[in-house]
PDB file of N, CA and C in Angstrom:
ATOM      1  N   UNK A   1       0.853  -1.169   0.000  1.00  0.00           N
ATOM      2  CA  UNK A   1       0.000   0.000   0.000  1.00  0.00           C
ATOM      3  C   UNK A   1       0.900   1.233   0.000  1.00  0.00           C
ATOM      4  N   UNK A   2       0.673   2.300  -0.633  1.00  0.00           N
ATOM      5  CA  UNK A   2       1.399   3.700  -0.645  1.00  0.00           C
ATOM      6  C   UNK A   2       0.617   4.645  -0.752  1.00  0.00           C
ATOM      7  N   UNK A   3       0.959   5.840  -0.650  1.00  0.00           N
ATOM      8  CA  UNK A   3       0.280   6.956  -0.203  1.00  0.00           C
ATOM      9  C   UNK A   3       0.144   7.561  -1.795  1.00  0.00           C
ATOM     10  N   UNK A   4      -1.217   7.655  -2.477  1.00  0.00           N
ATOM     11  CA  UNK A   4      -1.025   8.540  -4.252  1.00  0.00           C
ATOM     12  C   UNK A   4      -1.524   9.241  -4.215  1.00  0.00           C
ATOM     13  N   UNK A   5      -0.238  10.413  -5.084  1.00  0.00           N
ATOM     14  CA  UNK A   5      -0.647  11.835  -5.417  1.00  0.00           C
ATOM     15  C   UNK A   5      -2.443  11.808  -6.345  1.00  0.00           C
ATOM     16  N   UNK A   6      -2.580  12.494  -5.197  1.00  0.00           N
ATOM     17  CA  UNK A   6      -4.191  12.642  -6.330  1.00  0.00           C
ATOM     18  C   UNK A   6      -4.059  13.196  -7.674  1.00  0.00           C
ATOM     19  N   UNK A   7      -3.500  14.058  -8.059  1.00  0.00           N
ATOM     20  CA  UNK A   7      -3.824  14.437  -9.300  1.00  0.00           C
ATOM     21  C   UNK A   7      -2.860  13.402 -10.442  1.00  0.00           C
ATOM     22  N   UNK A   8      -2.256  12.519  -9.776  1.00  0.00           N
ATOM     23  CA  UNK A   8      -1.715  11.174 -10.779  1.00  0.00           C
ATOM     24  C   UNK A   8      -2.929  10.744 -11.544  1.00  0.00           C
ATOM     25  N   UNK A   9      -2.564   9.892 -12.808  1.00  0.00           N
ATOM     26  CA  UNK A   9      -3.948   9.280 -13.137  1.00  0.00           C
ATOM     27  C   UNK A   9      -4.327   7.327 -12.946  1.00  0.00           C
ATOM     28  N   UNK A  10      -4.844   7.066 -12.954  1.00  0.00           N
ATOM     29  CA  UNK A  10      -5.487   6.371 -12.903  1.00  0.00           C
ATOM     30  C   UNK A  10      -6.800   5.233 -13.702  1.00  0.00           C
ATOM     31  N   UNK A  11      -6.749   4.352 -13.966  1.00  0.00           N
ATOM     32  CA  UNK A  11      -7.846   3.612 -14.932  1.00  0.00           C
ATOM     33  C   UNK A  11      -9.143   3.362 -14.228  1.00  0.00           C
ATOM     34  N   UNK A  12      -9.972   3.841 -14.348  1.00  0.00           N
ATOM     35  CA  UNK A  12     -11.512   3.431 -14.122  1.00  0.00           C
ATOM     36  C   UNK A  12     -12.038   1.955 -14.664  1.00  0.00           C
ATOM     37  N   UNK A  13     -13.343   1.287 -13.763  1.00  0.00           N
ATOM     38  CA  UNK A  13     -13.351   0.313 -14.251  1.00  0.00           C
ATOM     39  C   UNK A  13     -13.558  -0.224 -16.187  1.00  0.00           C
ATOM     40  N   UNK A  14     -13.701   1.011 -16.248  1.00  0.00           N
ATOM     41  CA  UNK A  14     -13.872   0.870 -17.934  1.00  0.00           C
ATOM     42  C   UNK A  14     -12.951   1.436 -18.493  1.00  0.00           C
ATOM     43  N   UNK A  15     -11.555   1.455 -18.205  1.00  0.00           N
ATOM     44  CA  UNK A  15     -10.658   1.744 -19.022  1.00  0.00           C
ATOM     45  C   UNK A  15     -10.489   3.033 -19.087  1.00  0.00           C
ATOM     46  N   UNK A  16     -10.923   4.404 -18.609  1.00  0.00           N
ATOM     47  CA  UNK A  16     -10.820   5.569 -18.984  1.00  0.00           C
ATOM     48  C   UNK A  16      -9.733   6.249 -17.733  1.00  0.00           C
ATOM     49  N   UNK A  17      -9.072   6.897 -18.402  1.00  0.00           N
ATOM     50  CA  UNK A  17      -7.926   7.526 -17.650  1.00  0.00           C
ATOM     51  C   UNK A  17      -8.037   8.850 -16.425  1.00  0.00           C
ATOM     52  N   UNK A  18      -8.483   8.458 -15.687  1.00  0.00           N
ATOM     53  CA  UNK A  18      -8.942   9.879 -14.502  1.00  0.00           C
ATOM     54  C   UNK A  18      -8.010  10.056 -13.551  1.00  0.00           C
ATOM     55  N   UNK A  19      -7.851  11.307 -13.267  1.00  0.00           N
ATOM     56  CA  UNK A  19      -6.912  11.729 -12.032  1.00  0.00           C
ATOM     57  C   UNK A  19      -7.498  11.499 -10.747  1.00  0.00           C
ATOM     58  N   UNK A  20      -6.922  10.987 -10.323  1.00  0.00           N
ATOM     59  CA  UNK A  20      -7.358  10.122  -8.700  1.00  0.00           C
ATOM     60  C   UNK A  20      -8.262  11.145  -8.032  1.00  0.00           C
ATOM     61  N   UNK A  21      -8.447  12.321  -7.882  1.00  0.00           N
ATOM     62  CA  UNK A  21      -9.145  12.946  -6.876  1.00  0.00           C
ATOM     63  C   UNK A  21     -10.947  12.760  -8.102  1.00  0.00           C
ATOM     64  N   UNK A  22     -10.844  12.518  -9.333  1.00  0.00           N
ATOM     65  CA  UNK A  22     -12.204  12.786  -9.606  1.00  0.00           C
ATOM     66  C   UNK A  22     -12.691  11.531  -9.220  1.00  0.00           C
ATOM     67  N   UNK A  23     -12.079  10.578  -9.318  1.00  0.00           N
ATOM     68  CA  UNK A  23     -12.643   9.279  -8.672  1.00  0.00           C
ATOM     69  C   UNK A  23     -14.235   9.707  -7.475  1.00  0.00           C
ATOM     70  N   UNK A  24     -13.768  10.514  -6.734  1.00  0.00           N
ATOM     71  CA  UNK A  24     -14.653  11.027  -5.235  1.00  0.00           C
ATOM     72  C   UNK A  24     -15.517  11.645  -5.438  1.00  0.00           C
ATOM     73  N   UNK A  25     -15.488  12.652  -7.035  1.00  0.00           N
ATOM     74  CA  UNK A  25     -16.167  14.254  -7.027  1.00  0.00           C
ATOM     75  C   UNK A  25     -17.367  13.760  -7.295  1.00  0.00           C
ATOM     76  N   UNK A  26     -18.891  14.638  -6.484  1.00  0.00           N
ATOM     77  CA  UNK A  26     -20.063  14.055  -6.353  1.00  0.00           C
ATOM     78  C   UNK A  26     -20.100  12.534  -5.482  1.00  0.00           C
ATOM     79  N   UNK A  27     -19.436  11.750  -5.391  1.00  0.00           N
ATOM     80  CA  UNK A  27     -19.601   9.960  -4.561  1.00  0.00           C
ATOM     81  C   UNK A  27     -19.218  11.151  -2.952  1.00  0.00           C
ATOM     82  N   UNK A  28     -20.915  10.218  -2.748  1.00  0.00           N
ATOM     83  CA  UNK A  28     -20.894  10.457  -0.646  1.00  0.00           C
ATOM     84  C   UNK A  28     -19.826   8.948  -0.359  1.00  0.00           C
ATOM     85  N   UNK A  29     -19.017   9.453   0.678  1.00  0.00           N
ATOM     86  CA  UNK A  29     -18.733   8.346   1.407  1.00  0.00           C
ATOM     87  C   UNK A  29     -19.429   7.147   1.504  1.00  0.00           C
ATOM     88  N   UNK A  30     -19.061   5.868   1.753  1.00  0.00           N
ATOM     89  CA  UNK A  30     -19.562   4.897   2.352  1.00  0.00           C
ATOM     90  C   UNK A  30     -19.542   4.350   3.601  1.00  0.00           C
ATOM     91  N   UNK A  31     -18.936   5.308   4.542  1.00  0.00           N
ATOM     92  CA  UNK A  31     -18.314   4.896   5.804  1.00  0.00           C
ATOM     93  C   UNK A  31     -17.985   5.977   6.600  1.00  0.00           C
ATOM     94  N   UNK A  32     -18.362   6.612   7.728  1.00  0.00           N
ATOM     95  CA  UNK A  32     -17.521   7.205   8.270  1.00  0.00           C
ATOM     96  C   UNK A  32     -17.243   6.873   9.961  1.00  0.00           C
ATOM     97  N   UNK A  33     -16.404   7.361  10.614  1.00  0.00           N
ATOM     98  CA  UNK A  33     -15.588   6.805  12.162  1.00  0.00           C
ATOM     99  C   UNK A  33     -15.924   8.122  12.336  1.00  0.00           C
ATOM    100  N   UNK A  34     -16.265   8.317  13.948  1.00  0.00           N
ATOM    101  CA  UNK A  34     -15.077   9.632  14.791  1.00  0.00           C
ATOM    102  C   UNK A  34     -13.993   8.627  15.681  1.00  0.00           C
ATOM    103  N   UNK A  35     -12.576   9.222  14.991  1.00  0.00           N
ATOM    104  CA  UNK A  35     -11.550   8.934  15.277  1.00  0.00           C
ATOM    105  C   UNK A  35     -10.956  10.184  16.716  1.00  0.00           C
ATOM    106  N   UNK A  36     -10.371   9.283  17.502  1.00  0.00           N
ATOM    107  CA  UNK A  36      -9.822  10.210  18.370  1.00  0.00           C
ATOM    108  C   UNK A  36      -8.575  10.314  18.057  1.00  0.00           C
ATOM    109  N   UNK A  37      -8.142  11.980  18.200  1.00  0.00           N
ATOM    110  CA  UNK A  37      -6.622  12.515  17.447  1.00  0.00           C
ATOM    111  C   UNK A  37      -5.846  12.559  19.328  1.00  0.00           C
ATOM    112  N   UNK A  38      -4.539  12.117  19.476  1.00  0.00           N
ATOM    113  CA  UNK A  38      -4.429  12.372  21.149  1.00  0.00           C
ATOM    114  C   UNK A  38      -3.280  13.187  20.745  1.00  0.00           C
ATOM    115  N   UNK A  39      -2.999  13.477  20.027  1.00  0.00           N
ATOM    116  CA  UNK A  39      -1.915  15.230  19.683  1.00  0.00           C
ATOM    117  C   UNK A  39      -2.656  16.053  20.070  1.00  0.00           C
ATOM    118  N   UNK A  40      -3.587  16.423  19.422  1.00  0.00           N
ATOM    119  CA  UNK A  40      -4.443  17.498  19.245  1.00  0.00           C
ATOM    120  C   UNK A  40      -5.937  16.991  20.436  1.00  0.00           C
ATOM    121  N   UNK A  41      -5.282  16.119  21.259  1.00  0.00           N
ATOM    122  CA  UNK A  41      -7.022  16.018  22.212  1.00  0.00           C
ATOM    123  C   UNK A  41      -8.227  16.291  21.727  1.00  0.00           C
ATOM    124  N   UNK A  42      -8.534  15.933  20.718  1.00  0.00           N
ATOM    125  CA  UNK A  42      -9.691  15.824  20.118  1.00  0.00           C
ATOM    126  C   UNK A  42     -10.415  14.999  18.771  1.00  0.00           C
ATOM    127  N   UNK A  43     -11.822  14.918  18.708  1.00  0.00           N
ATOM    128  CA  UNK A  43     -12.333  13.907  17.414  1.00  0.00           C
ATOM    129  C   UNK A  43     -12.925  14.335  16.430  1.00  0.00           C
ATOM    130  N   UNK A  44     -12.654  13.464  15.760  1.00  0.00           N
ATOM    131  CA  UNK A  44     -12.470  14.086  14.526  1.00  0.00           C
ATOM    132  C   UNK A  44     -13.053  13.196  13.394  1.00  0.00           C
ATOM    133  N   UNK A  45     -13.978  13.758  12.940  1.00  0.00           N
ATOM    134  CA  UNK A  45     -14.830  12.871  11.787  1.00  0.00           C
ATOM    135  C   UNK A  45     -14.008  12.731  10.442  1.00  0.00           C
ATOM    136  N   UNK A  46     -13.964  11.243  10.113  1.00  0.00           N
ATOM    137  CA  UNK A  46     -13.379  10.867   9.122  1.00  0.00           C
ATOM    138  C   UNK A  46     -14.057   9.819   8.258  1.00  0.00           C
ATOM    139  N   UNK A  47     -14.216   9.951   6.761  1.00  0.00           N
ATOM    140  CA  UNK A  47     -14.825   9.248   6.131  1.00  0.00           C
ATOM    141  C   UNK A  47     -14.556   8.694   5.291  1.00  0.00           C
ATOM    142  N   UNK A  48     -14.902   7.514   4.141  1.00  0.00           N
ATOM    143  CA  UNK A  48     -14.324   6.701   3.211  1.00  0.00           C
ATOM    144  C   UNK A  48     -14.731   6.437   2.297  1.00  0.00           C
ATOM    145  N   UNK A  49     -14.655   6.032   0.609  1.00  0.00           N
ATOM    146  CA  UNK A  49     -14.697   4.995  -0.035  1.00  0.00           C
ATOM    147  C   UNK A  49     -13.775   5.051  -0.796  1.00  0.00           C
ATOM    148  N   UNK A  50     -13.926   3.464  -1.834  1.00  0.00           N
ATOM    149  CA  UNK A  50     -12.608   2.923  -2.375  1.00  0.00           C
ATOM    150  C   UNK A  50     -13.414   2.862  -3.590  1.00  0.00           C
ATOM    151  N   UNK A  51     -12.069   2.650  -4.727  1.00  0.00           N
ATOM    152  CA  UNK A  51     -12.951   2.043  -5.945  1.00  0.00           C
ATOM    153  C   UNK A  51     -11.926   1.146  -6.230  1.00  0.00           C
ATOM    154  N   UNK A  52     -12.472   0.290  -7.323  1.00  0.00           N
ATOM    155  CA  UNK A  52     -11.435  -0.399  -8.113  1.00  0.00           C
ATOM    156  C   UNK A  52     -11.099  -0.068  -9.579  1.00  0.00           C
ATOM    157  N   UNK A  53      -9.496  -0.227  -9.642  1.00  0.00           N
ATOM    158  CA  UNK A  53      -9.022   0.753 -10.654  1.00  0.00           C
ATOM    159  C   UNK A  53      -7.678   0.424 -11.104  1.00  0.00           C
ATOM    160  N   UNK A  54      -7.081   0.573 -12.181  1.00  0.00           N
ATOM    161  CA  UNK A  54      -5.544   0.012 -13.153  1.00  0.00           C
ATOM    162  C   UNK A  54      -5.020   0.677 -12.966  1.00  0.00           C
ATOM    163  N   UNK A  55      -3.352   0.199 -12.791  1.00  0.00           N
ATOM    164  CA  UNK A  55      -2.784   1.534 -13.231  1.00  0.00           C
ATOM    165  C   UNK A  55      -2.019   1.348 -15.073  1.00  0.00           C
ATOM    166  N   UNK A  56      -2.157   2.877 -15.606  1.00  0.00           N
ATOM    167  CA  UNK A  56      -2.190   3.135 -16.741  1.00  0.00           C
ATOM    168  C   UNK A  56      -0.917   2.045 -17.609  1.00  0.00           C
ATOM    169  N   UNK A  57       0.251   1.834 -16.506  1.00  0.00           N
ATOM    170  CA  UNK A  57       1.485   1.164 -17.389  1.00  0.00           C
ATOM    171  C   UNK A  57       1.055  -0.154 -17.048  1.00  0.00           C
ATOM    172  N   UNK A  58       0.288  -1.032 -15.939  1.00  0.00           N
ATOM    173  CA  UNK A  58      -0.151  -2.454 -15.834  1.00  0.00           C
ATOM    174  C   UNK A  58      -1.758  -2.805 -15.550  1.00  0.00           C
ATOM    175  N   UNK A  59      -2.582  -2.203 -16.844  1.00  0.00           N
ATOM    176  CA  UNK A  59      -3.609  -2.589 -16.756  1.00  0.00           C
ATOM    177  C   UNK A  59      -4.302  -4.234 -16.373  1.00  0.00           C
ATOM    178  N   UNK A  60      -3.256  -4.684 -16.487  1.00  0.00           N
ATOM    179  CA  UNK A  60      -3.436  -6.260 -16.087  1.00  0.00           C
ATOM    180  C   UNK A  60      -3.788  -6.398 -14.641  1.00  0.00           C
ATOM    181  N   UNK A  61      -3.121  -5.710 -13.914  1.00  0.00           N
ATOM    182  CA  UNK A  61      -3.190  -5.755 -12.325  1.00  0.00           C
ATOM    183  C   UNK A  61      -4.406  -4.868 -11.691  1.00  0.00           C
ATOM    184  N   UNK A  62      -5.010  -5.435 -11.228  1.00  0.00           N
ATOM    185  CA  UNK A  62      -6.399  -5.132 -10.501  1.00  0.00           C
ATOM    186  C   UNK A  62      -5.921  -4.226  -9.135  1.00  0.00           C
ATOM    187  N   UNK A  63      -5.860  -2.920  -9.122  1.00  0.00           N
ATOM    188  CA  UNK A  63      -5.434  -2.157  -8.031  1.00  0.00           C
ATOM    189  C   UNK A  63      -7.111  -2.023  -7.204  1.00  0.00           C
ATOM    190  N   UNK A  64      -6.822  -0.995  -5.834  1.00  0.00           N
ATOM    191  CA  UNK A  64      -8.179  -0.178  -5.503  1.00  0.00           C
ATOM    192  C   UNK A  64      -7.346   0.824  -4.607  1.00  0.00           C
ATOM    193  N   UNK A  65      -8.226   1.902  -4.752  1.00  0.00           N
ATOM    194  CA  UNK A  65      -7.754   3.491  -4.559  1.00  0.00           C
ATOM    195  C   UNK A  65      -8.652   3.360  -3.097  1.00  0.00           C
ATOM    196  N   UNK A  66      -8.357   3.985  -2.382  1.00  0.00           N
ATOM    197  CA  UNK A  66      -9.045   4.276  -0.806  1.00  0.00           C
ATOM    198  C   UNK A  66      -8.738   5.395  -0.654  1.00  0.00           C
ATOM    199  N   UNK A  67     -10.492   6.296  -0.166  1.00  0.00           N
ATOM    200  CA  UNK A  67      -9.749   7.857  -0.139  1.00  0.00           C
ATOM    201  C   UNK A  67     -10.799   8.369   0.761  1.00  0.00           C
ATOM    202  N   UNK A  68     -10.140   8.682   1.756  1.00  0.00           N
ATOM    203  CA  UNK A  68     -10.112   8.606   3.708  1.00  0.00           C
ATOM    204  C   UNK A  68     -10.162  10.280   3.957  1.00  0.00           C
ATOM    205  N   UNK A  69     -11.111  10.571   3.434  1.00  0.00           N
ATOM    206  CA  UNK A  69     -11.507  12.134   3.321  1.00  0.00           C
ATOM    207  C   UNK A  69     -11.252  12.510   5.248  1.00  0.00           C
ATOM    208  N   UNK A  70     -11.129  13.280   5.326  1.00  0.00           N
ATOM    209  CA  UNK A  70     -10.609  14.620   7.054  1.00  0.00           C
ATOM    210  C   UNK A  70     -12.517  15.177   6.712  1.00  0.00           C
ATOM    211  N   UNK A  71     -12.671  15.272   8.415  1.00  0.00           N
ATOM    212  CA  UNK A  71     -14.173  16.220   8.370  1.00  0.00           C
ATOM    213  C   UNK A  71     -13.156  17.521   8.197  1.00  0.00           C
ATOM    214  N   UNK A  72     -12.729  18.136   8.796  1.00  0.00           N
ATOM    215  CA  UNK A  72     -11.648  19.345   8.664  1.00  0.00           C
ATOM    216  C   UNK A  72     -12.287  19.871   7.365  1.00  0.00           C
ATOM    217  N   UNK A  73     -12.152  21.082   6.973  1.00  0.00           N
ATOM    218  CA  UNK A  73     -12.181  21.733   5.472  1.00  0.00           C
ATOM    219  C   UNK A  73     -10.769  22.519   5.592  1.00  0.00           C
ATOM    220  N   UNK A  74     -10.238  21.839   4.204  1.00  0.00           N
ATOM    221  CA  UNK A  74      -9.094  22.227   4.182  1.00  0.00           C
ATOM    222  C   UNK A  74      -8.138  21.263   4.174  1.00  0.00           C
ATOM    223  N   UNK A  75      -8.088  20.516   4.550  1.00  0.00           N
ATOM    224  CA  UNK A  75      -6.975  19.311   4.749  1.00  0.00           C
ATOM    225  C   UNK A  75      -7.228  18.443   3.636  1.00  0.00           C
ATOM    226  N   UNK A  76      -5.974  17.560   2.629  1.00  0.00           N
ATOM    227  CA  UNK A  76      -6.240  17.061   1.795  1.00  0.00           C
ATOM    228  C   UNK A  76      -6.826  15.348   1.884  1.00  0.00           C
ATOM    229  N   UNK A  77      -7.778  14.904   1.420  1.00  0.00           N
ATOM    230  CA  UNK A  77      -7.605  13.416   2.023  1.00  0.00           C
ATOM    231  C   UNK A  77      -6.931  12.860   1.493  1.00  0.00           C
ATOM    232  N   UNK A  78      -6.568  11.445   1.924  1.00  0.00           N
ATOM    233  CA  UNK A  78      -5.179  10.509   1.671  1.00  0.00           C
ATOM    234  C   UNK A  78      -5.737   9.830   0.714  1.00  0.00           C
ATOM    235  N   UNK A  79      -5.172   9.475  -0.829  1.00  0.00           N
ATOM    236  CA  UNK A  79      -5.461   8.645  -1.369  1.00  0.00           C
ATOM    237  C   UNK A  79      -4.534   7.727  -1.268  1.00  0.00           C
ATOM    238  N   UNK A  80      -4.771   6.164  -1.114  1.00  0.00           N
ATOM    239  CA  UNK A  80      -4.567   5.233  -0.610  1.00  0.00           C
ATOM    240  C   UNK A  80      -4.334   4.214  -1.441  1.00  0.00           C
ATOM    241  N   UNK A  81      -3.238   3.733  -2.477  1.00  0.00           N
ATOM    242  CA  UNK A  81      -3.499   2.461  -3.509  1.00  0.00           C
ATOM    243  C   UNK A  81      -2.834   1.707  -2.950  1.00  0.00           C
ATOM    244  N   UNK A  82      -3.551  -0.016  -3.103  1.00  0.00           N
ATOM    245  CA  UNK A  82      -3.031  -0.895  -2.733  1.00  0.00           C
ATOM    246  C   UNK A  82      -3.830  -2.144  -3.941  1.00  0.00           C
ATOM    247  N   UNK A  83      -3.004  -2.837  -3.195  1.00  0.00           N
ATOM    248  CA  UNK A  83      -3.337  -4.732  -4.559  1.00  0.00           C
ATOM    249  C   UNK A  83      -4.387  -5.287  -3.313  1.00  0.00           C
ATOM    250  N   UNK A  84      -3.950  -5.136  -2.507  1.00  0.00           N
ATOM    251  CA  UNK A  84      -5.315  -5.848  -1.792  1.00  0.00           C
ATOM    252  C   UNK A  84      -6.805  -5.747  -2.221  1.00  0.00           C
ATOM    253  N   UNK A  85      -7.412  -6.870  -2.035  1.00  0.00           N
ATOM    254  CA  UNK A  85      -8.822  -6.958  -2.886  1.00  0.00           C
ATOM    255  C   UNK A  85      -9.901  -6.675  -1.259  1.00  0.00           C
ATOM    256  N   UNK A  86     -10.132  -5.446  -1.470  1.00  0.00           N
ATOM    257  CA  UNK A  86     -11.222  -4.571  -0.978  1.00  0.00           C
ATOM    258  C   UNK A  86     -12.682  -4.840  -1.065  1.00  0.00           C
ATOM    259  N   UNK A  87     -13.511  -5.792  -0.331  1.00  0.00           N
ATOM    260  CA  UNK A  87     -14.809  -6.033  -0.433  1.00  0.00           C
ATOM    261  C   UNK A  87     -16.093  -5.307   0.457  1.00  0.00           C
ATOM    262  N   UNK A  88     -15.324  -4.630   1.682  1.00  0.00           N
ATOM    263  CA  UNK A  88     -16.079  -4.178   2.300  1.00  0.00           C
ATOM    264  C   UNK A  88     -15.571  -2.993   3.058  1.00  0.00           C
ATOM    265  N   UNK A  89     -16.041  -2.321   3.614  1.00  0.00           N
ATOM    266  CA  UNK A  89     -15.754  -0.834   4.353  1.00  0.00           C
ATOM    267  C   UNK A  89     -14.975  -1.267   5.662  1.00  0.00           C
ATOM    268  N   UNK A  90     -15.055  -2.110   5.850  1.00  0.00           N
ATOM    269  CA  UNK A  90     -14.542  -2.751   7.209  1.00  0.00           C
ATOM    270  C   UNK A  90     -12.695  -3.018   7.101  1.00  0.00           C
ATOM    271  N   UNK A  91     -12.581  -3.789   5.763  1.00  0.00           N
ATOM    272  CA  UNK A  91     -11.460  -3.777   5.180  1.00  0.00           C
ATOM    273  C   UNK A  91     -10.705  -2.693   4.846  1.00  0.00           C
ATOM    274  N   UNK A  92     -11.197  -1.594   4.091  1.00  0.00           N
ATOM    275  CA  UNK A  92     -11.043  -1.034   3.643  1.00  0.00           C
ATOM    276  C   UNK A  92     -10.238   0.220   4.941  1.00  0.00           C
ATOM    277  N   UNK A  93     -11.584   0.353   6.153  1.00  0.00           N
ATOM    278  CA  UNK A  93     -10.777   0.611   7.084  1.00  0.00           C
ATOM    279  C   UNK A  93      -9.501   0.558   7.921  1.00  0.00           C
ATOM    280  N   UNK A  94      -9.664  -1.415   8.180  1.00  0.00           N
ATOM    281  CA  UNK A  94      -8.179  -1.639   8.436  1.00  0.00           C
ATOM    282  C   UNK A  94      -7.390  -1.532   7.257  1.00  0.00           C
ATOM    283  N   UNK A  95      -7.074  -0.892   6.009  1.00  0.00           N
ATOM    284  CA  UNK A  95      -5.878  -0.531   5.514  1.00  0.00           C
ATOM    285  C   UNK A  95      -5.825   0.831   6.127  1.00  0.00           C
ATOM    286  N   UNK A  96      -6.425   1.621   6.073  1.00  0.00           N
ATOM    287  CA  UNK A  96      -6.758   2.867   6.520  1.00  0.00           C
ATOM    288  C   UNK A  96      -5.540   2.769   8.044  1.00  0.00           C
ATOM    289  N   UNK A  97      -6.121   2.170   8.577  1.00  0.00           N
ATOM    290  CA  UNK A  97      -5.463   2.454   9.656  1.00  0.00           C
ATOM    291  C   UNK A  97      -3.826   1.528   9.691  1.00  0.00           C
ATOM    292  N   UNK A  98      -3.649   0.485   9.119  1.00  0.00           N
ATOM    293  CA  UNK A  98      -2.560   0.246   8.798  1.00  0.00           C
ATOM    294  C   UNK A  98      -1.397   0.634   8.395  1.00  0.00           C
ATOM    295  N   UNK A  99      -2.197   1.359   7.119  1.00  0.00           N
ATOM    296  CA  UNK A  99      -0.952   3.071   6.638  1.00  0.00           C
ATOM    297  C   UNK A  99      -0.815   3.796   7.922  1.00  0.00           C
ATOM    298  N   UNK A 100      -1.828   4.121   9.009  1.00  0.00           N
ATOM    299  CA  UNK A 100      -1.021   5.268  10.046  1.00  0.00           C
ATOM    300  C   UNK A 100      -0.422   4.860  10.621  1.00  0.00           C
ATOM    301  N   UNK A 101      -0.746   3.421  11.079  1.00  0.00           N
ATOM    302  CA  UNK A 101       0.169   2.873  11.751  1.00  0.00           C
ATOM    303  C   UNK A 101       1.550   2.775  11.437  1.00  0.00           C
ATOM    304  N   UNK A 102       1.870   2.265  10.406  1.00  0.00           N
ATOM    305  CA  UNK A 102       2.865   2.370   9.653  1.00  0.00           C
ATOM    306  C   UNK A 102       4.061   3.539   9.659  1.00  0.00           C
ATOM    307  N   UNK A 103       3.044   4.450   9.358  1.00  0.00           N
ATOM    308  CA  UNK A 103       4.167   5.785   9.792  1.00  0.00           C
ATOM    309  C   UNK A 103       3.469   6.516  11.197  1.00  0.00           C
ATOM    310  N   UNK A 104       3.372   5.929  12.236  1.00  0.00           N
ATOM    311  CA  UNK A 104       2.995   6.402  13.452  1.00  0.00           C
ATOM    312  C   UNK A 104       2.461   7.438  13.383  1.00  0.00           C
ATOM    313  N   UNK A 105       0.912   7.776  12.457  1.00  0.00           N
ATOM    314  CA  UNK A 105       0.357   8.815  12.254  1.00  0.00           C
ATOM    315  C   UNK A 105      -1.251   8.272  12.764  1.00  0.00           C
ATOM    316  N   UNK A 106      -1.933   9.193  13.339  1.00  0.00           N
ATOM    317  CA  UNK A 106      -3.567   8.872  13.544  1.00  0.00           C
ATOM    318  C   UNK A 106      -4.545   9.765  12.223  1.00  0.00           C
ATOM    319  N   UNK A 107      -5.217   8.574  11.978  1.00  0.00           N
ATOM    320  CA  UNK A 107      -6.128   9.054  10.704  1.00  0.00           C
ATOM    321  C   UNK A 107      -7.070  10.466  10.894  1.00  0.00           C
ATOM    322  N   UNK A 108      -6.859  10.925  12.105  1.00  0.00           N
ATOM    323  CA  UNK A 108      -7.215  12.201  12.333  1.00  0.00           C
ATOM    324  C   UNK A 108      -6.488  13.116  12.395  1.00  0.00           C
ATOM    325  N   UNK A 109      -5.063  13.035  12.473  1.00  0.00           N
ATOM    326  CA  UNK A 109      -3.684  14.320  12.854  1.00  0.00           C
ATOM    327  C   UNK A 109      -4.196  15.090  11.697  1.00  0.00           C
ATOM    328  N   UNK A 110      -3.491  16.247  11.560  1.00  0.00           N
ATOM    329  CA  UNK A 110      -3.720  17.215  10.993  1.00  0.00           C
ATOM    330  C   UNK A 110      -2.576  16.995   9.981  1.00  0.00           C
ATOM    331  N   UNK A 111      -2.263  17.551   8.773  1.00  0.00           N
ATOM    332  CA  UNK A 111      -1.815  17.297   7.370  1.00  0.00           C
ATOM    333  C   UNK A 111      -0.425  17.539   7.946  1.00  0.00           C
ATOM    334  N   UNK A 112       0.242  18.679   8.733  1.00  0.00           N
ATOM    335  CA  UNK A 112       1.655  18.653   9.122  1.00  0.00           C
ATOM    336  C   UNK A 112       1.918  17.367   9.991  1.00  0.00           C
ATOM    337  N   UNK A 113       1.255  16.397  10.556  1.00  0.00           N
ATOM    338  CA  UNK A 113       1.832  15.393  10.781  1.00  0.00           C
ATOM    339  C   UNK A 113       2.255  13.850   9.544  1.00  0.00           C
ATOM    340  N   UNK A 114       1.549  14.420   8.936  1.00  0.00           N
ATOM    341  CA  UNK A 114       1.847  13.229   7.673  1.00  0.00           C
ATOM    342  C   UNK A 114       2.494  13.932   6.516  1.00  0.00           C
ATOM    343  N   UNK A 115       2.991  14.680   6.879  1.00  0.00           N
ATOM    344  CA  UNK A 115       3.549  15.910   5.223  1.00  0.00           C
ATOM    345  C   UNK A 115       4.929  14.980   4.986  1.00  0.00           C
ATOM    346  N   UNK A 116       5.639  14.340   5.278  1.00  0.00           N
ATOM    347  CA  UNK A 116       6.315  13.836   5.213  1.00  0.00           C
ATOM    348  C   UNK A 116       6.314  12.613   4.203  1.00  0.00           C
ATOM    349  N   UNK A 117       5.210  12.069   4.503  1.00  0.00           N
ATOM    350  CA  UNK A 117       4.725  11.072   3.568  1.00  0.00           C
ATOM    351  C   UNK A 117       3.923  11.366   2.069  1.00  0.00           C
ATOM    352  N   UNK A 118       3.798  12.580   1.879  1.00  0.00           N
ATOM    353  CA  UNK A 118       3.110  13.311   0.589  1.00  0.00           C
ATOM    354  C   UNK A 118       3.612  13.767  -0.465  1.00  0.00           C
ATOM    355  N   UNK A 119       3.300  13.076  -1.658  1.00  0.00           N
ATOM    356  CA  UNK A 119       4.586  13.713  -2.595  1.00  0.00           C
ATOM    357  C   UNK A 119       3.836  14.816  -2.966  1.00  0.00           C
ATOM    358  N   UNK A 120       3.046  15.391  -2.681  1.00  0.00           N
ATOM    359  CA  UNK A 120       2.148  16.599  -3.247  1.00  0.00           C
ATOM    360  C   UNK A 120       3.411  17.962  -2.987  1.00  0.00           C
TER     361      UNK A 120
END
């Protein structure tokens, strides 16, 4: 799993080439947590969905994008690609939280705690 620049592109299930953030534009979440942030002592609504999607040089390989929107306005959400096969919101979560774990970040910190990890 790695952290993708949204405006990279991306294959839709029908082959068409979109930049990762339109994947979301208009789609409500399918999921959301209040996550507790313990930097910042406080919670923080966070929400989700994934799609499934190619990438442009190995259309052969069945990716899915996860994109873990901040209630915050203003903060960018994480888009999320991984090979793991994504069936439910539940899953989809524990990757969610796997990536913070990963870099000892909570899916609620605020964007200067994960800037590190952003090629934006």
């Amino acid at each position: 799993m790695l952290r993708w620049p949204y405006r990279y592109c991306l294959l839709d299930q029908e082959g068409r080439s979109r930049k990762s953030y339109l994947f979301s534009v208009g789609k409500k979440a399918t999921s959301s947590k209040i996550l507790r942030d313990s930097r910042a002592k406080s919670h923080l609504k966070r929400s989700l969905l994934w799609f499934n999607c190619f990438h442009p040089d190995y259309p052969e390989h069945k990716l899915t994008l996860i994109i873990c929107r901040s209630g915050k306005q203003g903060l960018q959400p994480w888009y999320l690609l991984t090979t793991e096969e994504i069936a439910s919101d539940k899953k989809a979560w524990k990757m969610v939280f796997a990536f913070a774990k990963r870099w000892d970040i909570e899916p609620g910190a605020a964007r200067s705690a994960f800037a590190s990890t952003n090629p934006n």
